[in-house]
Every structure is written in C-alpha cells, then in structure tokens.
C-alpha atoms as a PDB file:
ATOM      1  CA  UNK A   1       0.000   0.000   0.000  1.00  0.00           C
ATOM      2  CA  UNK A   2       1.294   3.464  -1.143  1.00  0.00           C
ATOM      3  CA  UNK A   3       2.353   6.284   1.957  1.00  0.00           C
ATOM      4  CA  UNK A   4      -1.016   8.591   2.025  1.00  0.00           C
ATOM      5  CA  UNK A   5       0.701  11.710   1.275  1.00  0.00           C
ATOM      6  CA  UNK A   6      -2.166  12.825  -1.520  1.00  0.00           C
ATOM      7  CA  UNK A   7      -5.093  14.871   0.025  1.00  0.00           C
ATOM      8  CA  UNK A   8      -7.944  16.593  -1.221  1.00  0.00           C
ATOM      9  CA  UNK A   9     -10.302  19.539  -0.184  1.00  0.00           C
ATOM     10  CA  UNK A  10     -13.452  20.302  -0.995  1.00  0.00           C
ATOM     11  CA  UNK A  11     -14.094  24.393  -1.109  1.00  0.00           C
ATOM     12  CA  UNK A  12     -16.233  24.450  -4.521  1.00  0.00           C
ATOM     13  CA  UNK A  13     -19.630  25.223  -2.820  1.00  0.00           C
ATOM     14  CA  UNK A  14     -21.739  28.396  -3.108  1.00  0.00           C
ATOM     15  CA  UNK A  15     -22.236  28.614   0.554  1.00  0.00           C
ATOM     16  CA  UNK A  16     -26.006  29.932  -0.141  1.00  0.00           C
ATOM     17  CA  UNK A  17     -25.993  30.142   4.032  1.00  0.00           C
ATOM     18  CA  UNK A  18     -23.377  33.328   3.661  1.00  0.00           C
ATOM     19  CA  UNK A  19     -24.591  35.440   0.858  1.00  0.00           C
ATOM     20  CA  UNK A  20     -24.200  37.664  -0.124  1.00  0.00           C
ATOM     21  CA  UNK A  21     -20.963  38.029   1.515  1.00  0.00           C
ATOM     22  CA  UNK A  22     -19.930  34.972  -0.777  1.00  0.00           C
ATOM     23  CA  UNK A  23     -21.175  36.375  -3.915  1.00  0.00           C
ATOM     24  CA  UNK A  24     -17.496  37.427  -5.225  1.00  0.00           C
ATOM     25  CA  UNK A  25     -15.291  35.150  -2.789  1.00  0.00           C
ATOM     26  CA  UNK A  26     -15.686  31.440  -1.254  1.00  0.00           C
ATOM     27  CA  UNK A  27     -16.412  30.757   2.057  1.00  0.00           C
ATOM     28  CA  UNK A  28     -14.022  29.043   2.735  1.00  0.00           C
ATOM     29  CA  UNK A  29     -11.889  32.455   3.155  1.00  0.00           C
ATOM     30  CA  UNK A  30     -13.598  33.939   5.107  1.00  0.00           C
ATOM     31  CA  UNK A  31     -11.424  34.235   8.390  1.00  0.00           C
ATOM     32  CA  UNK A  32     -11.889  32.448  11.736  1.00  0.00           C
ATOM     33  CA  UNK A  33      -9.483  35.122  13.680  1.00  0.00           C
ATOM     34  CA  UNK A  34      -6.537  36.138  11.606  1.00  0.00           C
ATOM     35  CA  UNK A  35      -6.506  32.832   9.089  1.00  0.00           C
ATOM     36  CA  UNK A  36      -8.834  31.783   6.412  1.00  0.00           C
ATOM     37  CA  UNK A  37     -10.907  28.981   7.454  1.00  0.00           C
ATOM     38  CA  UNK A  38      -9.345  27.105   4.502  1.00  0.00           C
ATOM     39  CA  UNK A  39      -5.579  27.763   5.869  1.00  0.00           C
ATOM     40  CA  UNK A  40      -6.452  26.077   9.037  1.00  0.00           C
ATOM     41  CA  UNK A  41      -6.805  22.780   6.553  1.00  0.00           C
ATOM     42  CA  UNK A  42      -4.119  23.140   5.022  1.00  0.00           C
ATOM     43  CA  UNK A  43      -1.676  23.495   7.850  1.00  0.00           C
ATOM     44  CA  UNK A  44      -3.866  20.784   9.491  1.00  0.00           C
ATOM     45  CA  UNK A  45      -2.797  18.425   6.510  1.00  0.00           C
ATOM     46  CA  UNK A  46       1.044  19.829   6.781  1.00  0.00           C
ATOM     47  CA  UNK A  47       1.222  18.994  10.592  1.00  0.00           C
ATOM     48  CA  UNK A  48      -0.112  15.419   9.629  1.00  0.00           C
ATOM     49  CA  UNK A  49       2.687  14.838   7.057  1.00  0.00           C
ATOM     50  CA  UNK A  50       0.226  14.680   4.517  1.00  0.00           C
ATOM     51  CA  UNK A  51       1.570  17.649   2.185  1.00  0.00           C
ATOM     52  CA  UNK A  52       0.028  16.986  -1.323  1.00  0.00           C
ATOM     53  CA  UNK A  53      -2.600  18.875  -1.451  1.00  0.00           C
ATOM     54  CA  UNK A  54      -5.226  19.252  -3.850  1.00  0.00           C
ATOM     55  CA  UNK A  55      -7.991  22.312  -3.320  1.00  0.00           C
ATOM     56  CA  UNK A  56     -10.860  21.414  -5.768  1.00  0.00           C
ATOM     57  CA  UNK A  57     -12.485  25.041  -6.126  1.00  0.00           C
ATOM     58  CA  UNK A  58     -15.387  26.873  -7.718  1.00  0.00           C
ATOM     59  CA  UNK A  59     -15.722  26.705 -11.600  1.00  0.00           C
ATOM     60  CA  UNK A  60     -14.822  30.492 -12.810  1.00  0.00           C
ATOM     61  CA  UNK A  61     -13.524  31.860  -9.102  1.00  0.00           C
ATOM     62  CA  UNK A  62      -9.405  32.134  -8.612  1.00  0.00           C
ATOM     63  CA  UNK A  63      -9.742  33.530  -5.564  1.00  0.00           C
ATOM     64  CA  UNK A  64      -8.548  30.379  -3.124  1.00  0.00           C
ATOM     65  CA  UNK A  65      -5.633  29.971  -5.836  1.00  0.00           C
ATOM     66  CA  UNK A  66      -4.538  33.652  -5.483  1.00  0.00           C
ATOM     67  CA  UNK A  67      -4.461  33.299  -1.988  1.00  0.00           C
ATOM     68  CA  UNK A  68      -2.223  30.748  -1.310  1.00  0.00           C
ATOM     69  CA  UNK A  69       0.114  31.887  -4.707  1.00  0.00           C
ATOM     70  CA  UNK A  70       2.983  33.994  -3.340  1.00  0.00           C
ATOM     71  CA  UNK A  71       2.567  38.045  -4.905  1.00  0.00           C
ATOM     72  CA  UNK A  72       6.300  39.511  -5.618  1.00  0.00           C
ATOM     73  CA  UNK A  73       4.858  42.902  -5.251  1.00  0.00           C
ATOM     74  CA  UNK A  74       3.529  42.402  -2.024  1.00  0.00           C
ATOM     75  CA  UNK A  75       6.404  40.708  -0.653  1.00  0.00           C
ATOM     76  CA  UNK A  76       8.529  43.652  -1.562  1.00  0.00           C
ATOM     77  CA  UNK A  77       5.825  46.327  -0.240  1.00  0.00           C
ATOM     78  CA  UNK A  78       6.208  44.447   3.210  1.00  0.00           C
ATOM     79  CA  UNK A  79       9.830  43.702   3.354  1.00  0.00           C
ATOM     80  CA  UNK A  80      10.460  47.599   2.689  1.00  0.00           C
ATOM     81  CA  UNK A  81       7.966  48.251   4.876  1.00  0.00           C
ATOM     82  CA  UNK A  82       9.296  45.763   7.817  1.00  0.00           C
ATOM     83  CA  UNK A  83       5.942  44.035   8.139  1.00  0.00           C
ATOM     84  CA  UNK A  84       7.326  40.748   6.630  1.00  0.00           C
ATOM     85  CA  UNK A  85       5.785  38.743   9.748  1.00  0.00           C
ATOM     86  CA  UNK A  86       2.144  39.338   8.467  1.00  0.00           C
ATOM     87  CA  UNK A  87       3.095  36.716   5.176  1.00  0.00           C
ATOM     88  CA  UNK A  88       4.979  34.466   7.701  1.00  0.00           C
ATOM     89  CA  UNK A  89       2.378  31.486   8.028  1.00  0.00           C
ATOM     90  CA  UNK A  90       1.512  31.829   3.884  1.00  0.00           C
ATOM     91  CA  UNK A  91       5.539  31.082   3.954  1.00  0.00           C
ATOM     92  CA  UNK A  92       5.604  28.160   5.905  1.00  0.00           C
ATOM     93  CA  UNK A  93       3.108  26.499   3.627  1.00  0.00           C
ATOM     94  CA  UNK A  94       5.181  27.778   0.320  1.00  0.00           C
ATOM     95  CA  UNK A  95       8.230  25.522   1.825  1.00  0.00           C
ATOM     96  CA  UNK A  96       6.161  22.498   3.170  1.00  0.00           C
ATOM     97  CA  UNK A  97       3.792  21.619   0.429  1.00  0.00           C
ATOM     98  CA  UNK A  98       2.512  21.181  -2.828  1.00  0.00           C
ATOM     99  CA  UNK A  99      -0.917  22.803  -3.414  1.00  0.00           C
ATOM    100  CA  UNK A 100      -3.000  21.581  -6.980  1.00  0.00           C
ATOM    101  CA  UNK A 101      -5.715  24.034  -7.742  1.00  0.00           C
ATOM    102  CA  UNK A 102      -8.487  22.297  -9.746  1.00  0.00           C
ATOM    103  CA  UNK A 103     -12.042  23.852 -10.923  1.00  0.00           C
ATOM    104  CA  UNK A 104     -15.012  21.311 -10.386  1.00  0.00           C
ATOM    105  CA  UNK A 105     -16.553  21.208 -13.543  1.00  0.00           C
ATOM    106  CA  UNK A 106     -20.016  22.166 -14.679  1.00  0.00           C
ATOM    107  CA  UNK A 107     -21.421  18.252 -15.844  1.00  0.00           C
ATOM    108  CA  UNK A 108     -20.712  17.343 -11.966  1.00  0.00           C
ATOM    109  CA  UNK A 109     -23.214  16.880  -9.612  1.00  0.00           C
ATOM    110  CA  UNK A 110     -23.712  19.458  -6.507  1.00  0.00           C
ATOM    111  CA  UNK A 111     -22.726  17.904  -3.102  1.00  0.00           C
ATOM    112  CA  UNK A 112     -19.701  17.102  -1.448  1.00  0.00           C
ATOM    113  CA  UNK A 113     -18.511  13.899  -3.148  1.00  0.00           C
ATOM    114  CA  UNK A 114     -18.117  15.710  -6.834  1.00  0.00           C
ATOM    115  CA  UNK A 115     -14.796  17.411  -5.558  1.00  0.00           C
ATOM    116  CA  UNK A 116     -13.464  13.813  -5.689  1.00  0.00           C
ATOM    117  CA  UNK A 117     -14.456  13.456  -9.122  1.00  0.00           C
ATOM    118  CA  UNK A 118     -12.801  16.844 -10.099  1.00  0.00           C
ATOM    119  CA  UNK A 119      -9.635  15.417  -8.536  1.00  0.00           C
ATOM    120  CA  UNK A 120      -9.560  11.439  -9.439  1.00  0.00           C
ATOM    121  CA  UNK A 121      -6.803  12.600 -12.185  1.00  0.00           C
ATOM    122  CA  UNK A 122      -4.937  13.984  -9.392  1.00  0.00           C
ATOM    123  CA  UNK A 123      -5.383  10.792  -7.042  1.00  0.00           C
ATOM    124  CA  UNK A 124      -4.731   8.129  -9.565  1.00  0.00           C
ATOM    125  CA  UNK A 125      -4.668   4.851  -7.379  1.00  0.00           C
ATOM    126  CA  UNK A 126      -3.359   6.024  -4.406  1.00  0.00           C
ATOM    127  CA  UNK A 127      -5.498   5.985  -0.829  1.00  0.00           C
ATOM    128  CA  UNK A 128      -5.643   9.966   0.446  1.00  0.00           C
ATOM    129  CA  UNK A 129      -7.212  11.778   2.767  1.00  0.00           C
ATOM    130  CA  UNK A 130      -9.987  14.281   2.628  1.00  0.00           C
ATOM    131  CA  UNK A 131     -11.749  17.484   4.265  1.00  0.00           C
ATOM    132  CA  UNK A 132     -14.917  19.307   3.564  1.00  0.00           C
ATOM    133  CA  UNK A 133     -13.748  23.294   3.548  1.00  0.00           C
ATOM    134  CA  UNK A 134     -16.290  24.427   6.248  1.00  0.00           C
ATOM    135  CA  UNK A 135     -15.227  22.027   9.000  1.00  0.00           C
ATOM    136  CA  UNK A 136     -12.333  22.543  11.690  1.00  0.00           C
ATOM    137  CA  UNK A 137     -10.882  20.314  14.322  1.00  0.00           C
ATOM    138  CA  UNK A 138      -9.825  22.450  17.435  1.00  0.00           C
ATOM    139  CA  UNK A 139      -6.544  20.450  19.075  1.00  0.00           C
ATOM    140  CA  UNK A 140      -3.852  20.826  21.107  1.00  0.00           C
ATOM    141  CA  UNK A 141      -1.222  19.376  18.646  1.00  0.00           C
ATOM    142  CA  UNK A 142      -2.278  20.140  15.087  1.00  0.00           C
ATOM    143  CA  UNK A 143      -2.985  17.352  12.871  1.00  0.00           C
ATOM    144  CA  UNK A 144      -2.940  14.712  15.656  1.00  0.00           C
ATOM    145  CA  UNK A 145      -6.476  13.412  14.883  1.00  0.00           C
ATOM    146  CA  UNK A 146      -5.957  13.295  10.722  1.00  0.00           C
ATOM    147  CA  UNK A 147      -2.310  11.218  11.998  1.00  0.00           C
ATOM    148  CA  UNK A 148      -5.399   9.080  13.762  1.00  0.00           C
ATOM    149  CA  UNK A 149      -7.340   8.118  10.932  1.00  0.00           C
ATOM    150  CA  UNK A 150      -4.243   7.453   8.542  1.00  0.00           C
ATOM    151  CA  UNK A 151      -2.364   5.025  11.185  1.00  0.00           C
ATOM    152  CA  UNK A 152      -6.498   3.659  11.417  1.00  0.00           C
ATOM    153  CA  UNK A 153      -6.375   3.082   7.817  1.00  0.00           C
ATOM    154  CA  UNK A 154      -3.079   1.556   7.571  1.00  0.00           C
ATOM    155  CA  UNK A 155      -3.851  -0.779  10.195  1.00  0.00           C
ATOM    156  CA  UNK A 156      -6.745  -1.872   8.982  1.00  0.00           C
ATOM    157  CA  UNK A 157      -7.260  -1.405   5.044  1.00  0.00           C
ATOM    158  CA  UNK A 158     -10.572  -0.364   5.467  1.00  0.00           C
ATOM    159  CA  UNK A 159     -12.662   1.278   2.525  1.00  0.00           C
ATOM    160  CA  UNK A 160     -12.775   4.061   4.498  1.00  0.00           C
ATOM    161  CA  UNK A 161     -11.837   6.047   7.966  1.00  0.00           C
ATOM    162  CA  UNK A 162     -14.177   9.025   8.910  1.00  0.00           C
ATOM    163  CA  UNK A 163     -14.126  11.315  11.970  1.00  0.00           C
ATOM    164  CA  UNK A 164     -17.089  11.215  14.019  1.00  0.00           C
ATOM    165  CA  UNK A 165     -18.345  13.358  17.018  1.00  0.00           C
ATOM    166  CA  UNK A 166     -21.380  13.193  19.085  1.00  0.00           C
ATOM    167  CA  UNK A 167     -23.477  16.143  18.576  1.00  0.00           C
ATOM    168  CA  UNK A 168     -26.917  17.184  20.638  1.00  0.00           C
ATOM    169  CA  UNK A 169     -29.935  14.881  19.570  1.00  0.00           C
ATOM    170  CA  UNK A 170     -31.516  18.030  18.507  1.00  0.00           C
ATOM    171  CA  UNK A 171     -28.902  18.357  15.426  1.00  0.00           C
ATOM    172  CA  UNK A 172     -28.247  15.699  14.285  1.00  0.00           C
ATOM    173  CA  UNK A 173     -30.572  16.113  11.507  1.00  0.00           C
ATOM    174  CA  UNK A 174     -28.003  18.655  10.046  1.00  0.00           C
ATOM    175  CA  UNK A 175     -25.012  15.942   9.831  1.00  0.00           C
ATOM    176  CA  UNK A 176     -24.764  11.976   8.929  1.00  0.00           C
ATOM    177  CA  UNK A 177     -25.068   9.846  11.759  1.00  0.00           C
ATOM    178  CA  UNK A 178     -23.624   6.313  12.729  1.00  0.00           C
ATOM    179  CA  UNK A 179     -24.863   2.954  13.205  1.00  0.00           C
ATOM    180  CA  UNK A 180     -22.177   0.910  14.491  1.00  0.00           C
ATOM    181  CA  UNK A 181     -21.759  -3.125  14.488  1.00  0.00           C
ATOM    182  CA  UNK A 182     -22.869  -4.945  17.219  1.00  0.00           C
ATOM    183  CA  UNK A 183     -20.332  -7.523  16.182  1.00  0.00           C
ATOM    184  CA  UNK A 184     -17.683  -5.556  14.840  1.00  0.00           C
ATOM    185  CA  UNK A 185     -14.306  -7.576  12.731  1.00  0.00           C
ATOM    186  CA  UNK A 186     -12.354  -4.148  13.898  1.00  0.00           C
ATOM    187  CA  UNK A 187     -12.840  -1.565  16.477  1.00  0.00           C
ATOM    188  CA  UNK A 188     -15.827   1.444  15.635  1.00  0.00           C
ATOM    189  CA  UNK A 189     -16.822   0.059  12.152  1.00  0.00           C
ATOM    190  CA  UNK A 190     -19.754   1.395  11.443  1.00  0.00           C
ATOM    191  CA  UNK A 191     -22.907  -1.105  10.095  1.00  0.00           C
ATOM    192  CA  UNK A 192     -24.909   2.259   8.385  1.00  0.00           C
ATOM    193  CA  UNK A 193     -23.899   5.943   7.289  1.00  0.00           C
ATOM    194  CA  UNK A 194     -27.323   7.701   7.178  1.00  0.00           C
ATOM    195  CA  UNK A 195     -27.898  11.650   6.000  1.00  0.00           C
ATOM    196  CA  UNK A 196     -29.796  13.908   7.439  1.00  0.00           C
ATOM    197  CA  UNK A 197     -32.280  11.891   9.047  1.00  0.00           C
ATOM    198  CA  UNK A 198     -34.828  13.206  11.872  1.00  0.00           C
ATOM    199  CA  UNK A 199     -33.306  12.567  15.475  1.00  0.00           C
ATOM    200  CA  UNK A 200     -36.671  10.359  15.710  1.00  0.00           C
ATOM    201  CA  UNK A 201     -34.870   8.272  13.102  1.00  0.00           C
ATOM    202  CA  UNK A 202     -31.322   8.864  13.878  1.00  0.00           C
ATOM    203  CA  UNK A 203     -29.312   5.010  15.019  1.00  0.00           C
ATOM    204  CA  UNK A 204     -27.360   7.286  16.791  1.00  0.00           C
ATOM    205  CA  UNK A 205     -26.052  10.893  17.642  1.00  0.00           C
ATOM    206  CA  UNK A 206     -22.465  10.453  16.440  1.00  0.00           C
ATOM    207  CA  UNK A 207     -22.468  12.747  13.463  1.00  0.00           C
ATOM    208  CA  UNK A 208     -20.030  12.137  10.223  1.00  0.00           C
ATOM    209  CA  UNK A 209     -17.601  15.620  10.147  1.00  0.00           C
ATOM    210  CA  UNK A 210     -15.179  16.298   7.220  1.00  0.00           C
ATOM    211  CA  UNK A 211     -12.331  14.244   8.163  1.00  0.00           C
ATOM    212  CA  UNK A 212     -11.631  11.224   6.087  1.00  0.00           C
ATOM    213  CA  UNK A 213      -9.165   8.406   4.740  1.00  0.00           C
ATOM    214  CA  UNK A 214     -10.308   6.931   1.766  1.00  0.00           C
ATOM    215  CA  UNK A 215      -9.072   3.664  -0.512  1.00  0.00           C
ATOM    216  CA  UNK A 216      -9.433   4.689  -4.413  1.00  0.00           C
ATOM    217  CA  UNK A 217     -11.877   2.230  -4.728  1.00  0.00           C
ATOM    218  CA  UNK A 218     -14.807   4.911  -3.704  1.00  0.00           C
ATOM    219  CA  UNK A 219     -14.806   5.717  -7.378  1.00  0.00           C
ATOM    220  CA  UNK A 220     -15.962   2.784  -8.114  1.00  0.00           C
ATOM    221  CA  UNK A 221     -18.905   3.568  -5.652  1.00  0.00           C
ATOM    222  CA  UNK A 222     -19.891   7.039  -6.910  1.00  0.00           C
ATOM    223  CA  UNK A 223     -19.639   6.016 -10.653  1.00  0.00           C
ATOM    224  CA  UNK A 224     -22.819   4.181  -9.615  1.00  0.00           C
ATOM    225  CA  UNK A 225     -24.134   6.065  -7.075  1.00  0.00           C
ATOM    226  CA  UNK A 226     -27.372   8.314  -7.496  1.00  0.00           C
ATOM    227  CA  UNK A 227     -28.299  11.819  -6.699  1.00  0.00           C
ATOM    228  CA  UNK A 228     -29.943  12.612  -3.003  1.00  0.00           C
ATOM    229  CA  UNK A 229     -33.759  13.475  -3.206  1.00  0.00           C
ATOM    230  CA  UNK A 230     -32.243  17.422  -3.404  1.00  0.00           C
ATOM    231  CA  UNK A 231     -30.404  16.280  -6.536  1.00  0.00           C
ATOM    232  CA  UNK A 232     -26.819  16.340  -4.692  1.00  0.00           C
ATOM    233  CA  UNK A 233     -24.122  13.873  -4.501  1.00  0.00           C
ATOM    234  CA  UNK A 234     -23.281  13.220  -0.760  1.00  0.00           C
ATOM    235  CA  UNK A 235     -20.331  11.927   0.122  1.00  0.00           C
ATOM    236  CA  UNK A 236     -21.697  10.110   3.607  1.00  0.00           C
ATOM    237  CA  UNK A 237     -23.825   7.947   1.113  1.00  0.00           C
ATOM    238  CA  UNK A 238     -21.017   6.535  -0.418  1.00  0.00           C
ATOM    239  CA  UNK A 239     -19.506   5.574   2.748  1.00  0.00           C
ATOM    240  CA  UNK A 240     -22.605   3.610   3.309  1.00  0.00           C
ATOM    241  CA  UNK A 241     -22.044   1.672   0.655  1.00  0.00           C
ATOM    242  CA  UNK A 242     -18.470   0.848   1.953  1.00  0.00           C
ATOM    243  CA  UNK A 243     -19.788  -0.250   5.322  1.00  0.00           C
ATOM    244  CA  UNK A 244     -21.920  -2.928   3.877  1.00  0.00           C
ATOM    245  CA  UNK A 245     -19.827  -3.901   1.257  1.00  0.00           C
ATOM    246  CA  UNK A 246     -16.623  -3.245   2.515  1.00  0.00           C
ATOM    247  CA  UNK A 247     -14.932  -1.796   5.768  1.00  0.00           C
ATOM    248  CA  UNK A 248     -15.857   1.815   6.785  1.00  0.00           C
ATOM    249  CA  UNK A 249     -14.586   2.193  10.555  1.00  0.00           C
ATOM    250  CA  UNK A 250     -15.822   5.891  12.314  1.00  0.00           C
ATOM    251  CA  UNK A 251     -13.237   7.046  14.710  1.00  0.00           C
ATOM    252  CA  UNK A 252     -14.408   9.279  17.382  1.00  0.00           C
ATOM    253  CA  UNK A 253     -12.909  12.901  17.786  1.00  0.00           C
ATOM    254  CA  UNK A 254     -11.455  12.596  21.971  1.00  0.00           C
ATOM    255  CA  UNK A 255      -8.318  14.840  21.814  1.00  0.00           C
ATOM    256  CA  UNK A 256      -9.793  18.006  19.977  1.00  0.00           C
ATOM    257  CA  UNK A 257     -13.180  19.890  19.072  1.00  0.00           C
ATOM    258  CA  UNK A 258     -15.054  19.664  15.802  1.00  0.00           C
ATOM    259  CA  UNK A 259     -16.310  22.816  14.648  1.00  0.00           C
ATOM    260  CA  UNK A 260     -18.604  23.637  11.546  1.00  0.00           C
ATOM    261  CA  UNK A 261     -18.472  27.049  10.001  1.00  0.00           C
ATOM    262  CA  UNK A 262     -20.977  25.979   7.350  1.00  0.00           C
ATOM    263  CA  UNK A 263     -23.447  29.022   8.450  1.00  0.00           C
ATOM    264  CA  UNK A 264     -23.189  32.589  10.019  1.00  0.00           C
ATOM    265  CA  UNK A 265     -24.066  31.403  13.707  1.00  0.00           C
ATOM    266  CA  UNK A 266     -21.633  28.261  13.658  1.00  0.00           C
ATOM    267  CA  UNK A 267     -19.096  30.757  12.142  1.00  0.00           C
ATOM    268  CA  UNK A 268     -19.360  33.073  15.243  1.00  0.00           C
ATOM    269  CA  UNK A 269     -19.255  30.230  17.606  1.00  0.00           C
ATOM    270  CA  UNK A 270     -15.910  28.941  15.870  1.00  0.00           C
ATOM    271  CA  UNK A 271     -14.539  32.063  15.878  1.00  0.00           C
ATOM    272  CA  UNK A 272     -15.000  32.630  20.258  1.00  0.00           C
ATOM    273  CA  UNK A 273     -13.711  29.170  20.125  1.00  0.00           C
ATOM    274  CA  UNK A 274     -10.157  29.554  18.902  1.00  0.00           C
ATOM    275  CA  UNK A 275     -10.068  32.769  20.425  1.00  0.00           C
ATOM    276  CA  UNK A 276     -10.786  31.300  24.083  1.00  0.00           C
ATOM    277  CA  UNK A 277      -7.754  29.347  23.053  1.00  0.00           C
ATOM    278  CA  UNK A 278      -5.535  32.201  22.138  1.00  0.00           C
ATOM    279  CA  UNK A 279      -3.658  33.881  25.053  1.00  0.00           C
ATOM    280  CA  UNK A 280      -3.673  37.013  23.715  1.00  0.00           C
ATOM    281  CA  UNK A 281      -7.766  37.288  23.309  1.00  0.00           C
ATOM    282  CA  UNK A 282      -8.920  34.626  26.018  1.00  0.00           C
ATOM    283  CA  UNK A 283      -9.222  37.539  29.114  1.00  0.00           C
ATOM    284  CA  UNK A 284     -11.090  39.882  26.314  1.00  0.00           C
ATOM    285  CA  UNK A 285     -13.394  37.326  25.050  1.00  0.00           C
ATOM    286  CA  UNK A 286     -14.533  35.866  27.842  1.00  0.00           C
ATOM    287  CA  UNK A 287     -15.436  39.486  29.490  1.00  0.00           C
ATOM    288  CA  UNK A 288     -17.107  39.589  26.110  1.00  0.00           C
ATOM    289  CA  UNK A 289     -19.199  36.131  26.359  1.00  0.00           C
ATOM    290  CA  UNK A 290     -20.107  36.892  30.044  1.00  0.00           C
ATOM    291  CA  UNK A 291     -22.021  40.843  28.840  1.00  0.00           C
END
C-alpha cells in the first residue's frame, strides 16, 4: 500500500448560508481570527505529514488559488515596509507543500462527493485523505487526529476512515449519523452511514464531520451512485455503501473539538472558540461572552 501523502479539499460550494458576503469570494476564506478557514486545513494536513494537497475550487472563481500563490509585489511592499511577519504562516506552507488548484466542472453533480471526481486525475490509485472546507478540528497538537485516521487506515485497510463526534440529539438532523456493528471484525466500524435523518430516526447521535481516509476504490462507488432526493451527490452515502460492502470504521474525535463554520451562527461560535484558546484574546473574550 502506497504512503497517504495525496489529500484533497473540498471548497467548490456556493455557501447559499453566507450570501451575499460569498457572492465574489468562497467561504471558505472567510477568516476564523486572523486565518482563512481554509488555511487552518491546510496546515492541518502539513502537521499530519500529509503535504500533497489538492484544493478542488469553484468553476470560474481564482480567488482560493490567489491566496495561497505567493505576490512579488507584495512581498517587496512588506519587506520595505518591515511588516514581513504578516506573510509568515503563507511562507511556511510555500516551503512544506505542494498545493493543486483544480475547478469542479459544470457536468458534476452538486454535493460534497463531486470534488473527488474533479480530482480522481490527481489521485490516480493512491489511498488519500480528505476534508470538507467548512469544518475545523480544534486540538492541542495540530494534525494529531488526521495522523489518527491514517495510522487507522493503515492498520486496517478499510474502505474508508471518517471522523465522528457526538453532537446534541436536537442536530443531528443537520449531519450523517452512525450505526455501528454490534459484532464488529475491527474496532468502531460502522454497520450504516445515514444523511440527514430526523433525530426520531437517527441510530445514533455520532455525526459524520469532514475528516476522512479513503481507498481509491470509492470511485468505483460514486460512478454508480445516485443523486440525493435534493439532486446532490453526498459523500456520507457513499460511505454507506463501503460499510456494507466493505470496511468503513468511524473514529471518534477525543483529543480536539469539531467545529462547523458551514453558516453565520456556527461561524461566530468557531470564531470565540479559537479565540478562548488564544492567550492574547482569552481575558477579552470571555469578558465579552459573560455581557
């Protein structure tokens, strides 16, 4: 089996929840403190080891690409203007990885499988990783719980490895949640990967969050697969398939925080997260949280 050191983001949505801030930019730039949401991935990926990275991006929108592309003109504004620290993290990521930039084409399917189908050229036959663009993990060591899931996967050779976290019973009609085995061949495999479903309905109220580890062979799966009654192409329903006809094992988030930023409030709430972390904000913010 090949090293994982491929990955793959998805940041090609219209994030409809943010307009019409989102109108000219993605989402996935807009910042949680003084970072792009989308940074925190990549560095994420970096500290894993994983430093291939492929951002699959909105058709007809550069603006993720420009980002991360290093801009002579500004490097010389801020050197002259000894305010080279503010590029400093954008540098670290220049020297550590590779970043792909790839449009998802128009004859693709909405949802957040089709970025994988934008990028199979770029993943060939190789296993990889994977992140959604609006989800973060909050940890004390960066990258520890991606680490997780690839030393899962090796171990194992499952189809697949997600990250799971329980969420209130009252939301987990927003997320995918888990069935596990009763009779499991390894640890947490998971028996049924179900979208979206009432909490009435729900097996359970560990939710699916964007952290994966994937076998190639899921393009076998979503070459067949069909569209969700809203005409998308989820991603959690293909790792259904791999739990019955394969291996998917769901690996529970217990060193770190999962946090969406998929909408305004969950945004906010990420935002007062990492800065109740910082040491420079933490004594402002929580005066601010207590008004």
């Amino acid at each position: 089996m090949s090293k994982i050191n491929k990955a793959v983001i998805a940041a090609a949505g219209f994030g409809t929840r943010f307009l019409p801030v989102v109108k000219a930019f993605p989402k996935e730039l807009i910042p949680v403190l003084n970072k792009p949401n989308i940074q925190y991935l990549v560095e994420e990926f970096i500290a894993a080891g994983v430093t291939d990275i492929c951002i699959v991006h909105r058709l007809g929108n550069e603006a993720i690409k420009n980002y991360f592309t290093p801009n002579s003109d500004l490097e010389k504004f801020l050197k002259e203007n000894n305010k080279e620290q503010y590029l400093e993290s954008l540098k670290e990521i220049w020297s550590k990885a590779k970043l792909t930039f790839l449009p998802q084409p128009k004859n693709l399917p909405y949802g957040n499988a089709s970025p994988l189908l934008a990028a199979q050229a770029f993943i060939g036959n190789d296993p990889f990783a994977f992140m959604f663009g609006d989800d973060l993990v909050l940890e004390e060591q960066t990258g520890y719980f991606v680490k997780h899931l690839v030393e899962t996967f090796e171990k194992y050779h499952p189809g697949v490895v997600l990250g799971v976290q329980e969420v209130p019973w009252e939301e987990i009609n927003r997320y995918a949640s888990i069935k596990y085995k009763d009779h499991p061949q390894v640890p947490n495999q998971a028996e049924d990967v179900l979208e979206k479903l009432p909490k009435e309905e729900a097996p359970s109220n560990m939710a699916q969050f964007g952290r994966f580890v994937v076998d190639p062979k899921i393009f076998k799966v979503l070459e067949k697969q069909e569209l969700s009654l809203t005409n998308e192409l989820y991603f959690s329903d293909a790792v259904n398939t791999l739990a019955h006809t394969d291996i998917a094992i769901a690996e529970p988030l217990t060193r770190g925080k999962w946090l969406t930023t998929g909408d305004p409030l969950r945004w906010l709430k990420a935002n007062i997260e990492y800065a109740l972390k910082d040491p420079t904000l933490k004594e402002e913010i929580t005066k601010l949280v207590q008004l």
